[in-house]
N, C-alpha and C. Protein backbone atom coordinates (compact mmCIF):
# COMPACT_ATOMS: atom_id res chain seq x y z
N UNK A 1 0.84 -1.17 0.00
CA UNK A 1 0.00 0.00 0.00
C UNK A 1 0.89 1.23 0.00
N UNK A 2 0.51 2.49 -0.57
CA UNK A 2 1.50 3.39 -0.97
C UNK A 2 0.70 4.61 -0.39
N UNK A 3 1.31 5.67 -0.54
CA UNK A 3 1.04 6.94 -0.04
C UNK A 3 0.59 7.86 -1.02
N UNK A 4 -0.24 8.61 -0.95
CA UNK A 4 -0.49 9.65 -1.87
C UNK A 4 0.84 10.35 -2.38
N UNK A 5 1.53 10.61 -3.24
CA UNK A 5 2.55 11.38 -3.67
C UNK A 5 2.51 12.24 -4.46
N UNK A 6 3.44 13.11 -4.62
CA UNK A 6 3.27 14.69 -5.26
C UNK A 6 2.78 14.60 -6.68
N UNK A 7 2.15 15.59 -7.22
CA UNK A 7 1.74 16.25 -8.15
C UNK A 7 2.53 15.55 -9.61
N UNK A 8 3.20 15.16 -9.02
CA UNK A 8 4.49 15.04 -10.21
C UNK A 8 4.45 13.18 -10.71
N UNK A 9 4.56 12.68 -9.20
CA UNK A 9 4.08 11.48 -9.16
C UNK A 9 2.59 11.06 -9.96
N UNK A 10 2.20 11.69 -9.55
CA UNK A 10 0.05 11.59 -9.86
C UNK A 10 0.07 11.54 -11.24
N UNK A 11 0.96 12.79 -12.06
CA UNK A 11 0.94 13.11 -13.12
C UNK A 11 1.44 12.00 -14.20
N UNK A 12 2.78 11.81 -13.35
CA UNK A 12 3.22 10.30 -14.01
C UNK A 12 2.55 9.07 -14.20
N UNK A 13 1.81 8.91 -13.14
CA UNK A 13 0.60 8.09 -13.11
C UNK A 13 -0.34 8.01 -14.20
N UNK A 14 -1.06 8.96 -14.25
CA UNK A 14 -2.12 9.34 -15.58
C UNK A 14 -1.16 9.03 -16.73
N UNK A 15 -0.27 9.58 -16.90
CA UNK A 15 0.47 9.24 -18.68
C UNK A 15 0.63 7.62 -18.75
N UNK A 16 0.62 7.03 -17.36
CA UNK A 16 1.11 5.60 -17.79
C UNK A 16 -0.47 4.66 -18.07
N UNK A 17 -1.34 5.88 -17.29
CA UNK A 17 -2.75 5.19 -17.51
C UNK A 17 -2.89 5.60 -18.70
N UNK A 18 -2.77 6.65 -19.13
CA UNK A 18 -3.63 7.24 -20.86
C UNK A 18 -2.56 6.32 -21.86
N UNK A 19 -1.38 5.94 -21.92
CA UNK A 19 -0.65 4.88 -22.66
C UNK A 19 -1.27 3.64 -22.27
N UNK A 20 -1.83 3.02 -21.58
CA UNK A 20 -2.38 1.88 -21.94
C UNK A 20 -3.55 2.09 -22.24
N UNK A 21 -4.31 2.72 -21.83
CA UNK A 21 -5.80 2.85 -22.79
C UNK A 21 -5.70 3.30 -24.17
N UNK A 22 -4.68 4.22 -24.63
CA UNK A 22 -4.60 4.23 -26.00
C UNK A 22 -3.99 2.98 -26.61
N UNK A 23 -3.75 2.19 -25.44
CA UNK A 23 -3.45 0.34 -26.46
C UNK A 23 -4.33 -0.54 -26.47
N UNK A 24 -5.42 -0.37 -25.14
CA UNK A 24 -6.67 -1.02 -24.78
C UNK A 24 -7.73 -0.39 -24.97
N UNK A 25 -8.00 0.57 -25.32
CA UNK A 25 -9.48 1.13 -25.48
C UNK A 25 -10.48 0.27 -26.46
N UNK A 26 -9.57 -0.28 -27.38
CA UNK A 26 -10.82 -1.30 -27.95
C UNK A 26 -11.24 -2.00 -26.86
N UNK A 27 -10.59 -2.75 -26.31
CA UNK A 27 -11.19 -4.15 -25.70
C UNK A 27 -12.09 -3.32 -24.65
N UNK A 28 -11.92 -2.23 -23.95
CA UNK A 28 -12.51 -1.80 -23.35
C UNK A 28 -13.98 -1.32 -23.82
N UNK A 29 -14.14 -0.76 -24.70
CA UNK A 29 -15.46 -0.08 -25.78
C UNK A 29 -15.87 -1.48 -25.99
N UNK A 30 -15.37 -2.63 -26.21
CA UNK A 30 -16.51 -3.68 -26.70
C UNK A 30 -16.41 -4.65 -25.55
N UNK A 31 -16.12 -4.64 -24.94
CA UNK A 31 -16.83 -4.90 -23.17
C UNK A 31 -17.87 -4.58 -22.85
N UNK A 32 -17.51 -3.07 -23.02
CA UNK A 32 -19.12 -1.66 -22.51
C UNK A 32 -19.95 -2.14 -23.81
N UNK A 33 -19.51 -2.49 -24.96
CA UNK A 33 -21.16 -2.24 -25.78
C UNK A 33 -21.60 -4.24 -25.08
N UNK A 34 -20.85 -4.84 -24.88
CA UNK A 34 -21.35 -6.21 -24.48
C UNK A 34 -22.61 -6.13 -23.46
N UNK A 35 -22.57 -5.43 -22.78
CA UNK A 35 -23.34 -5.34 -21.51
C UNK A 35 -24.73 -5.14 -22.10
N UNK A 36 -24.79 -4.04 -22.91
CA UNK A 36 -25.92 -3.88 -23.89
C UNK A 36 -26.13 -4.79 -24.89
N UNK A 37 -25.47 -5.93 -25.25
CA UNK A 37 -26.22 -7.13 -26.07
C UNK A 37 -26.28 -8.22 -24.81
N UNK A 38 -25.91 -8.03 -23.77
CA UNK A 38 -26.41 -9.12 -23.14
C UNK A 38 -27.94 -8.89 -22.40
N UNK A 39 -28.21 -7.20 -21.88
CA UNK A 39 -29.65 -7.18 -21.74
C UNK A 39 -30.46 -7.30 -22.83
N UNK A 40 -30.04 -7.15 -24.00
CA UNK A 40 -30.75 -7.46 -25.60
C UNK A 40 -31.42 -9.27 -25.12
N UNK A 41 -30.61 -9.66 -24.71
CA UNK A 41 -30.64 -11.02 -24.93
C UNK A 41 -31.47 -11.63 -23.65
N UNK A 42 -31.34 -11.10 -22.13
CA UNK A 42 -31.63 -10.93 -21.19
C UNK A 42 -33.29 -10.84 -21.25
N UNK A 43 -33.52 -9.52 -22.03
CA UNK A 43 -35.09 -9.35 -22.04
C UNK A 43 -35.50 -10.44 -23.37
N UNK A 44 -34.59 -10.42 -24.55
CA UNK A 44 -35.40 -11.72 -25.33
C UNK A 44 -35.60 -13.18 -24.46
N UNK A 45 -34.67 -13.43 -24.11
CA UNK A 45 -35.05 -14.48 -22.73
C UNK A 45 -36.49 -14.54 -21.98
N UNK A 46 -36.52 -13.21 -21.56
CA UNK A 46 -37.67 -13.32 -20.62
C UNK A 46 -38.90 -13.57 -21.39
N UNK A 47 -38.67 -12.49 -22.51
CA UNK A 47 -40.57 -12.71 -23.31
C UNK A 47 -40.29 -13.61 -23.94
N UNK A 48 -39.73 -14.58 -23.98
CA UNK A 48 -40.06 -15.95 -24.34
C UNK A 48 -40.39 -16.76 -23.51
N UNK A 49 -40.04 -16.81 -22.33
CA UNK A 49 -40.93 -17.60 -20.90
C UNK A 49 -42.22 -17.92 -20.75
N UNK A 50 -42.47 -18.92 -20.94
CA UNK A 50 -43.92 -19.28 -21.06
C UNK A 50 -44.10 -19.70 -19.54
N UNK A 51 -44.77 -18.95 -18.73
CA UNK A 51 -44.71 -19.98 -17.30
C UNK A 51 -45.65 -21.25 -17.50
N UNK A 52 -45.47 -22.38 -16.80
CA UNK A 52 -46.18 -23.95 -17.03
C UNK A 52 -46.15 -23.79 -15.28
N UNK A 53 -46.25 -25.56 -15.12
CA UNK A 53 -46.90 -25.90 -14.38
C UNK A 53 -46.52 -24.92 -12.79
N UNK A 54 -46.24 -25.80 -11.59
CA UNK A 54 -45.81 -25.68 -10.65
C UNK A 54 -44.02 -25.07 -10.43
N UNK A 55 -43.51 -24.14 -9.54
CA UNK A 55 -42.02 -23.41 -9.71
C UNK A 55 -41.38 -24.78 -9.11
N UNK A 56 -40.03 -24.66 -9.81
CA UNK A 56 -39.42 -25.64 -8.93
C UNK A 56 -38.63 -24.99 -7.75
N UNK A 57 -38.92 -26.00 -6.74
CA UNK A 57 -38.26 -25.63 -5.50
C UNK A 57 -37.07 -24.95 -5.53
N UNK A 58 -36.90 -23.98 -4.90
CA UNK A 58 -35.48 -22.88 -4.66
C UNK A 58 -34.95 -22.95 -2.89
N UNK A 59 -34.10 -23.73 -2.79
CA UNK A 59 -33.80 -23.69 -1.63
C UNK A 59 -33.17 -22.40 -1.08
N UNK A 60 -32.64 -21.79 -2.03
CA UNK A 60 -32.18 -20.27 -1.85
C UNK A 60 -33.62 -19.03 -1.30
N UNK A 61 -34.76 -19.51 -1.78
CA UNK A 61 -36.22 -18.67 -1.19
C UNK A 61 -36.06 -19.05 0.22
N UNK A 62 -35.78 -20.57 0.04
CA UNK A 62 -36.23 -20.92 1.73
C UNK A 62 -35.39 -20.61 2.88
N UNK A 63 -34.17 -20.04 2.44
CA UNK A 63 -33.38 -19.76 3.60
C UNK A 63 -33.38 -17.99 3.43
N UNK A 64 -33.74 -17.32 2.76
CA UNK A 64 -33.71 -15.78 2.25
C UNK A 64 -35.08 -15.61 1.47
N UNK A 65 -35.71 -15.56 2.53
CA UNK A 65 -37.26 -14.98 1.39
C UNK A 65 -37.00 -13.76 0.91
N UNK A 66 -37.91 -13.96 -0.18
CA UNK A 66 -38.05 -12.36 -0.85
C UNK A 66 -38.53 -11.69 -0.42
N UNK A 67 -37.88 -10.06 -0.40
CA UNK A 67 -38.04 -9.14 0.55
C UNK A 67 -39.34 -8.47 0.09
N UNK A 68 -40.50 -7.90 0.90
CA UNK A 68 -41.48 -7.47 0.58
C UNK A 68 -41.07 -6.38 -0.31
N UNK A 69 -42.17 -5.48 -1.34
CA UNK A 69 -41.83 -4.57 -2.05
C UNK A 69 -41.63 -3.33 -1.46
N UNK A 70 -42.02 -3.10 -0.14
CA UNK A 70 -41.60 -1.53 0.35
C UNK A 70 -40.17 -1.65 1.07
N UNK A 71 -39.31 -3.02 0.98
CA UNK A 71 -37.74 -2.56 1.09
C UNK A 71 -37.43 -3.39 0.29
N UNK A 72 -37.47 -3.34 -0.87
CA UNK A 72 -36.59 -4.32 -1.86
C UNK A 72 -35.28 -2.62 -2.41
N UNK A 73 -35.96 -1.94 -1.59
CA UNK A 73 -34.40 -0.52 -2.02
C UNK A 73 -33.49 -0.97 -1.11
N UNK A 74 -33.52 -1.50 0.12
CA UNK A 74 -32.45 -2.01 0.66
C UNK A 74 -31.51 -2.82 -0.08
N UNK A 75 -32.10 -3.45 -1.12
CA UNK A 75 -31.06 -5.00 -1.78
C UNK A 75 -30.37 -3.52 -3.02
N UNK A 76 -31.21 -2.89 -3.62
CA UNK A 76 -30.62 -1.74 -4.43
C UNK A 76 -29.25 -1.19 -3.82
N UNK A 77 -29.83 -0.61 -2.41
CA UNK A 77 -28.71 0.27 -1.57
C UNK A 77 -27.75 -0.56 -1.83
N UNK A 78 -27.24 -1.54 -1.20
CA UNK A 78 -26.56 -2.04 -1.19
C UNK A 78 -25.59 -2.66 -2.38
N UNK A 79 -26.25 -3.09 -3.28
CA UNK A 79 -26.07 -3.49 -4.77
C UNK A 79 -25.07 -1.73 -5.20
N UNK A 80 -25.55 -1.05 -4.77
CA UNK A 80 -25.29 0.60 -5.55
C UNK A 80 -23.85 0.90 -4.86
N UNK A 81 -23.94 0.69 -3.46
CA UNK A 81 -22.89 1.33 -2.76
C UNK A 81 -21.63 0.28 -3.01
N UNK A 82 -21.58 -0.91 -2.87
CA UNK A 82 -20.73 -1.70 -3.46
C UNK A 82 -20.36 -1.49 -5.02
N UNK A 83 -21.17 -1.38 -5.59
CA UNK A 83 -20.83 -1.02 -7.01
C UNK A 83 -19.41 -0.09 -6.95
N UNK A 84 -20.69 1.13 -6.43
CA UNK A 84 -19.95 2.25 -6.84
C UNK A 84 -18.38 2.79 -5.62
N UNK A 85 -18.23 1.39 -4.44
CA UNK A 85 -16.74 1.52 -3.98
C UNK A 85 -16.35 0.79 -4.80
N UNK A 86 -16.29 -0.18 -5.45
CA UNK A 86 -15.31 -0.93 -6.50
C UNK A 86 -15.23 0.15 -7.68
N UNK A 87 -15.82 0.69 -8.44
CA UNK A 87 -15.68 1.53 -9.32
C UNK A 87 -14.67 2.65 -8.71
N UNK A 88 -14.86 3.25 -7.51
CA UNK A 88 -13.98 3.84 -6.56
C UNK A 88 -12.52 3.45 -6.38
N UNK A 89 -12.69 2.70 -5.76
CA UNK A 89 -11.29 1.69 -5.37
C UNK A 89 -10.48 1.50 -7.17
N UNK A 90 -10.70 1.19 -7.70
CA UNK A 90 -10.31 0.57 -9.45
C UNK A 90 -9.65 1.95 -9.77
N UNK A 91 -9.94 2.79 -9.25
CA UNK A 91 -9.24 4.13 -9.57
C UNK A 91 -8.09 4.83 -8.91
N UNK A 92 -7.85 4.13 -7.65
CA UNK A 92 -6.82 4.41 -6.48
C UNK A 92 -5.41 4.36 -7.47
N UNK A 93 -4.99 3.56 -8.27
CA UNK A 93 -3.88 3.84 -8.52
C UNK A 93 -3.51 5.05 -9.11
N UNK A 94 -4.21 5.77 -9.74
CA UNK A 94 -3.63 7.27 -10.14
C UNK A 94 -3.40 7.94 -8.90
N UNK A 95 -4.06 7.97 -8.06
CA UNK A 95 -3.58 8.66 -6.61
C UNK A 95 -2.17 8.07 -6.04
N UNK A 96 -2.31 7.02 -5.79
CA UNK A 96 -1.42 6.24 -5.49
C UNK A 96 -0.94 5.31 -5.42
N UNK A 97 0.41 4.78 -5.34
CA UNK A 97 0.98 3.57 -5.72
C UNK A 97 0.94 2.42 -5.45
N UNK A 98 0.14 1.95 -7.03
CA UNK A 98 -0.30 0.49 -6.21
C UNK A 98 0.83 -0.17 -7.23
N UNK A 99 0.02 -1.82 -7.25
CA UNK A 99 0.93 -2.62 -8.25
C UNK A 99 -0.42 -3.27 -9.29
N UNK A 100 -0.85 -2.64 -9.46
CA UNK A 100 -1.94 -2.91 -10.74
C UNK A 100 -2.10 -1.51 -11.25
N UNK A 101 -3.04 -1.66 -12.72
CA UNK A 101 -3.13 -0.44 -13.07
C UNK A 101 -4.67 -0.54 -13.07
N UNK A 102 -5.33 0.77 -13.48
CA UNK A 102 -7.17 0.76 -14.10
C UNK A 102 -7.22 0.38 -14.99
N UNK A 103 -6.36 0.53 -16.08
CA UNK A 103 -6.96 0.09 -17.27
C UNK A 103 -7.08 -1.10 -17.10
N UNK A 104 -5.39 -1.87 -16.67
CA UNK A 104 -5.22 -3.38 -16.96
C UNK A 104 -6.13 -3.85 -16.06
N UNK A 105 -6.80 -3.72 -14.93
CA UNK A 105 -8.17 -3.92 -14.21
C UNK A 105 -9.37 -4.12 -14.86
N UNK A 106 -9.47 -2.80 -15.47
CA UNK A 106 -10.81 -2.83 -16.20
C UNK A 106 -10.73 -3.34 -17.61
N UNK A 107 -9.56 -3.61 -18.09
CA UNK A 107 -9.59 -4.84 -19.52
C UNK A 107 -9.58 -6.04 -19.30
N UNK A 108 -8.99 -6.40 -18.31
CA UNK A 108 -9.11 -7.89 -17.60
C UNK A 108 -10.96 -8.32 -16.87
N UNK A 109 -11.24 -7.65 -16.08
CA UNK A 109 -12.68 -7.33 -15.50
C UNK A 109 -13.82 -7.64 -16.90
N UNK A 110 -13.75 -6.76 -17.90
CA UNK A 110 -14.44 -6.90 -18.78
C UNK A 110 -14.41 -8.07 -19.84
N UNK A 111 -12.83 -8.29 -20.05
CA UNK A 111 -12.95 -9.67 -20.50
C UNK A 111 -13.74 -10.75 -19.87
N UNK A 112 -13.49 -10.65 -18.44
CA UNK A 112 -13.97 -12.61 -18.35
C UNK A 112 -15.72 -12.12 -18.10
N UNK A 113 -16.06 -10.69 -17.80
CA UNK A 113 -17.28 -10.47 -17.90
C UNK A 113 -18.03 -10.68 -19.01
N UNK A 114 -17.31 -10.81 -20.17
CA UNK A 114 -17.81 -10.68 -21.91
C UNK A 114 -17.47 -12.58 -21.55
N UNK A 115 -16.95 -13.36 -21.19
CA UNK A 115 -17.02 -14.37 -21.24
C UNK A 115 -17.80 -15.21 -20.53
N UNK A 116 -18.10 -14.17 -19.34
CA UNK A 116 -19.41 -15.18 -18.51
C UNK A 116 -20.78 -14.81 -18.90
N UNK A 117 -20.60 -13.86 -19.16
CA UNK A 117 -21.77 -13.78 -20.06
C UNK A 117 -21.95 -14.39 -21.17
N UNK A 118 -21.50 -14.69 -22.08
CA UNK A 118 -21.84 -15.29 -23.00
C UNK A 118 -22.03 -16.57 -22.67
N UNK A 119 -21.49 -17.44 -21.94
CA UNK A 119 -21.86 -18.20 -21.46
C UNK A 119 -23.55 -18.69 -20.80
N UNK A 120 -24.09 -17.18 -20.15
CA UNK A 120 -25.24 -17.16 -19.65
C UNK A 120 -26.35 -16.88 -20.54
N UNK A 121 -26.25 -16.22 -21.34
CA UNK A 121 -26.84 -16.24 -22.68
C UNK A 121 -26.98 -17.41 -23.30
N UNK A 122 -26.01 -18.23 -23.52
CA UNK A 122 -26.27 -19.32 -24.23
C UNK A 122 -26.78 -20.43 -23.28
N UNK A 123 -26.97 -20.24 -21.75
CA UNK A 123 -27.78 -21.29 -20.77
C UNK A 123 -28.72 -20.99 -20.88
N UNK A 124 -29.20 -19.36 -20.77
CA UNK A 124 -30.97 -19.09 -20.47
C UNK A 124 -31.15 -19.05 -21.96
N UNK A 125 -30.83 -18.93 -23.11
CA UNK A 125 -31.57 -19.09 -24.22
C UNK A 125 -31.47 -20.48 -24.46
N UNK A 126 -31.12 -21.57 -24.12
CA UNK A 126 -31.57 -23.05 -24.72
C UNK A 126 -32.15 -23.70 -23.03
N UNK A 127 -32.46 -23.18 -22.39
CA UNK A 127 -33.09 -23.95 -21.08
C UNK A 127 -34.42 -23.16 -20.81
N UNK A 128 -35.67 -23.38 -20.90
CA UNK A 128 -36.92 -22.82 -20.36
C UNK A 128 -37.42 -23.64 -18.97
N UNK A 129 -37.05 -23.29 -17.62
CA UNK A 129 -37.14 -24.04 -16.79
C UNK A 129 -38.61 -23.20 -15.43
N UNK A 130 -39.29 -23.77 -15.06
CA UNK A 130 -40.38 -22.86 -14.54
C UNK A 130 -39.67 -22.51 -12.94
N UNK A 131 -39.41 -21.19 -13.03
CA UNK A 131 -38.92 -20.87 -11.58
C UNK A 131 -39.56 -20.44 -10.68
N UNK A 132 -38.87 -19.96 -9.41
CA UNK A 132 -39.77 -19.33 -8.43
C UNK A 132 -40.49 -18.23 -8.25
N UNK A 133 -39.32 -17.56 -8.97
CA UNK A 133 -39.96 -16.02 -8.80
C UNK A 133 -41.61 -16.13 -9.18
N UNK A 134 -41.93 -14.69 -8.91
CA UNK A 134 -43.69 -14.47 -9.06
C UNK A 134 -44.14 -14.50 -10.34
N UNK A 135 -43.41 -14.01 -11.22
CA UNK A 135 -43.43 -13.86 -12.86
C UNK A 135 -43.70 -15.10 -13.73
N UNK A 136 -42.58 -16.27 -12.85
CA UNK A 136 -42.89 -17.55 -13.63
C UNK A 136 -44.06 -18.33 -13.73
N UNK A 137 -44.24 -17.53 -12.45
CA UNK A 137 -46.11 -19.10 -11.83
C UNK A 137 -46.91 -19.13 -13.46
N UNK A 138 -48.00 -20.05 -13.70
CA UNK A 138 -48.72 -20.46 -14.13
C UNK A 138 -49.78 -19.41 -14.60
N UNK A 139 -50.51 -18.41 -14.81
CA UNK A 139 -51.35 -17.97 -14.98
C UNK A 139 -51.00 -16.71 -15.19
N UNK A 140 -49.32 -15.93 -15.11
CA UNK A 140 -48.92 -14.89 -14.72
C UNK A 140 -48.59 -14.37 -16.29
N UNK A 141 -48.58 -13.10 -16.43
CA UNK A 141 -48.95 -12.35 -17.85
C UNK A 141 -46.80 -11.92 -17.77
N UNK A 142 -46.25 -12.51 -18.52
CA UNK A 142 -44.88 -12.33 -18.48
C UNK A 142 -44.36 -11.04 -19.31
């Protein structure tokens, strides 16, 4: 862990960040547009869900029910503030001296993200399985 250092330091910092994004900015730009073909794919998923019979059991409901709708902002809060310290933190090395960089963070990050996703795309588009949630039941307008 390193110390904030002078002006001069910081500065050096940024040139070594703006030289690798001018070598990575592709992979980075088609990371970010990935995210947007995977909700493409995400919502084609869903309106294709036909709910059928009975949900199959979720042992994950039974130990963590779903939170009523006047605090489901709690699971948000939380979801948001974590987000947005990792987005935080991913940026510490221009301040100061770490041993990773942002870019090489966020080109690495986005890769295996463009890879697990695709992966999940290609599970929920060939599996139609009737789940728990409220949406799936039997009679429910999807």
């Amino acid at each position: 862990m390193g110390h904030c250092g002078c002006a001069s330091d910081v500065c050096s910092r940024i040139k070594q960040e703006l030289l690798l994004l001018r070598s990575r900015w592709h992979i980075i730009l088609l990371g970010l547009a990935f995210q947007y073909v995977h909700g493409i794919f995400t919502q084609l998923a869903y309106r294709m869900h036909k709910p059928t019979g009975a949900p199959l059991h979720d042992v994950g409901f039974d130990l963590i029910p779903e939170l009523p709708s006047d605090l489901r902002w709690i699971s948000e809060a939380i979801f948001t503030s974590l987000l947005l310290s990792f987005i935080a933190w991913s940026f510490t090395p221009i301040l100061f001296k770490r041993d990773f960089s942002t870019v090489l963070l966020w080109t690495r990050l986005l890769t295996v993200l463009v890879v697990c996703q695709s992966l999940r795309i290609l599970s929920f588009s060939s599996t139609q399985l009737p789940g728990p949630a409220p949406h799936c039941h039997h009679g429910t307008i999807t």
